[in-house]
Each structure stands twice: as C-alpha cells, then as structure tokens.
Protein backbone atom coordinates (compact mmCIF):
# COMPACT_ATOMS: atom_id res chain seq x y z
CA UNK A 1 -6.42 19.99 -12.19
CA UNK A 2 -4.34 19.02 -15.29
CA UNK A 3 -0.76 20.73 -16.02
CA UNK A 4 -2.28 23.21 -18.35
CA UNK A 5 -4.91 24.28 -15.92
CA UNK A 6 -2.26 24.32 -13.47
CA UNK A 7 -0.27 26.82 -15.83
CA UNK A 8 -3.65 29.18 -16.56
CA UNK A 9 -4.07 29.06 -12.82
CA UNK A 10 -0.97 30.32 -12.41
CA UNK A 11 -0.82 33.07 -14.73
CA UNK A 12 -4.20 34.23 -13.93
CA UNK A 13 -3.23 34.73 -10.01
CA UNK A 14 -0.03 36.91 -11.53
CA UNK A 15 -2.81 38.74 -13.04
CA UNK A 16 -4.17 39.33 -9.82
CA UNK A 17 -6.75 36.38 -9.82
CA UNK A 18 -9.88 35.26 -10.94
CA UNK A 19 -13.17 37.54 -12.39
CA UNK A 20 -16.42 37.16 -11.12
CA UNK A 21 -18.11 34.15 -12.48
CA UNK A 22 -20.14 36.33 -14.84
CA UNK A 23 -17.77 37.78 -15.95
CA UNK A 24 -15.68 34.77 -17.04
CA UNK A 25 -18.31 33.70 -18.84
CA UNK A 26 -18.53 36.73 -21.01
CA UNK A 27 -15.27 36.64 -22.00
CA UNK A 28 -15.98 32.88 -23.04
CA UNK A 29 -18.76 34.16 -24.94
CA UNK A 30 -16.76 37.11 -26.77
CA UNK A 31 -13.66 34.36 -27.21
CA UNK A 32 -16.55 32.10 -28.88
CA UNK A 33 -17.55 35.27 -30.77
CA UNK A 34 -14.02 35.64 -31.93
CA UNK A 35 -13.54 31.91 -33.31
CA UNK A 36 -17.02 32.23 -35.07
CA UNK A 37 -15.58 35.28 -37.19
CA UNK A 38 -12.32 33.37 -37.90
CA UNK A 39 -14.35 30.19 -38.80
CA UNK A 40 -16.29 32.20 -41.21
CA UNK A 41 -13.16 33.53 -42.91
CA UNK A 42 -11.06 30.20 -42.91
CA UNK A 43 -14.31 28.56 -44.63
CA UNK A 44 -14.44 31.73 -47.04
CA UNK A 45 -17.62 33.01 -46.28
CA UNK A 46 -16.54 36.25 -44.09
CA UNK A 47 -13.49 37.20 -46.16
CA UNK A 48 -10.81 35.35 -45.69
CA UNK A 49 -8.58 33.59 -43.00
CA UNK A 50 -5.47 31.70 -41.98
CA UNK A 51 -5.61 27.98 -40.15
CA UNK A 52 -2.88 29.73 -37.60
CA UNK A 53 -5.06 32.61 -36.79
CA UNK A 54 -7.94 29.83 -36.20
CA UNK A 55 -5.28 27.71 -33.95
CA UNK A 56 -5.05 30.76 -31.80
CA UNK A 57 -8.48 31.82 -31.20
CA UNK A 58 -9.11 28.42 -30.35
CA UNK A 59 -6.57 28.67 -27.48
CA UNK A 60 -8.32 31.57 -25.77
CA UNK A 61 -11.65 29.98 -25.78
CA UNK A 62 -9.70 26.84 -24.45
CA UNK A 63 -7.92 29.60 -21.98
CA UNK A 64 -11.24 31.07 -20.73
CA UNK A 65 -12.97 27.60 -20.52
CA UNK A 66 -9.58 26.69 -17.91
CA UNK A 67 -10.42 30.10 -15.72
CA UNK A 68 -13.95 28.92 -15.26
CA UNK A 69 -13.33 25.26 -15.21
CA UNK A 70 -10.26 26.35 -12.44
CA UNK A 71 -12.77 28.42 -10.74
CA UNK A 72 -15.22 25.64 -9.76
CA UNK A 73 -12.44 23.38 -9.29
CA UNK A 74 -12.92 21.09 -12.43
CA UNK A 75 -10.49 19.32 -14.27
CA UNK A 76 -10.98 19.91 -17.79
CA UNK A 77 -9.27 16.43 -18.85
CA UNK A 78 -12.00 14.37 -17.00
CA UNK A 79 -14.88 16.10 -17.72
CA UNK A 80 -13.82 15.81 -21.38
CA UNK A 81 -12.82 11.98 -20.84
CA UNK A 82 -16.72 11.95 -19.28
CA UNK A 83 -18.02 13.51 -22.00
CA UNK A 84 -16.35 11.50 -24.60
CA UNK A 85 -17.39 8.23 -22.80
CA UNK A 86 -21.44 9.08 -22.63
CA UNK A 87 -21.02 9.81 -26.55
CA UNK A 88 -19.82 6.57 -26.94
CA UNK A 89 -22.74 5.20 -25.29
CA UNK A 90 -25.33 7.48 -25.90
CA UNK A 91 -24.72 8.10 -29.23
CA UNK A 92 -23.11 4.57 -30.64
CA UNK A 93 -25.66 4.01 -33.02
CA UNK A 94 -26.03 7.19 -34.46
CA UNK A 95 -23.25 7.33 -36.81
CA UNK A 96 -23.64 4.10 -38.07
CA UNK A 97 -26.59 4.80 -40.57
CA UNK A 98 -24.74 7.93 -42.39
C-alpha cells in the first residue's frame, strides 16, 4: 500500500472502517457522477465550472478508488504502473497513425 493509501486507510478506520464492498462501489459511482457534472461545466456545456472545483472532485473519486483498492489489499501505484506498461505494449502502434 502506497503512503496515500496508507493515509485513506487511516482516516477511514477513524471513521469507524470500511463499507460493504457494494457499497464502496456506489459511492465510486456517485463520485464518478459528480466529476461528470463538473466536466460538463468546465468544458461549458452544463453551465459553467472552475478547474479547482474539477481538481477536487477528482480527489474523491481518487479517495473512493483507495477505500476499495485498500479493501482488497491493492496498491493503487502498481496496478497503475501495470496498467501503464500493457498500454505501452498493447497499444504502441495505435497512436502512431493519428
């Protein structure tokens, strides 16, 4: 678990620990929910929006994602730095042709 996780982890068992699975994932899914709206409005479709306001509902959905990735006992940092490297392979010739 990376030092941020660590520091979700922590405030989460303040909290008085952990939801159900489920029930993570729904708050993901309203977080998600959230961003969309502010992504509308920063990109002027929905209104309008601040960058800041953006910044921030990006942290909860990373904050949510760290509950459930803490959950199951996955570091977010490698399964990123996983991610990132099957792009790189997978998907290396992709880009090249736009």
């Amino acid at each position: 678990m990376n030092d941020l996780q660590r520091e979700v982890d922590r405030i989460v068992r303040e909290f008085g620990g952990y939801w159900k699975p489920f029930e993570m994932l729904a708050a993901l899914i309203e977080e998600i929910g959230e961003l969309s709206d502010e992504l509308l409005k920063v990109e002027g479709v929905k209104g309008s929006g601040d960058r800041e306001h953006l910044k921030e509902e990006l942290g909860d959905v990373v904050f949510a994602l760290s509950c459930i990735a803490n959950y199951y006992g996955v570091d977010l940092t490698e399964a990123l730095r996983e991610t990132i490297e099957k792009y790189q392979e997978r998907d290396r010739d992709r880009w090249s042709n736009i």
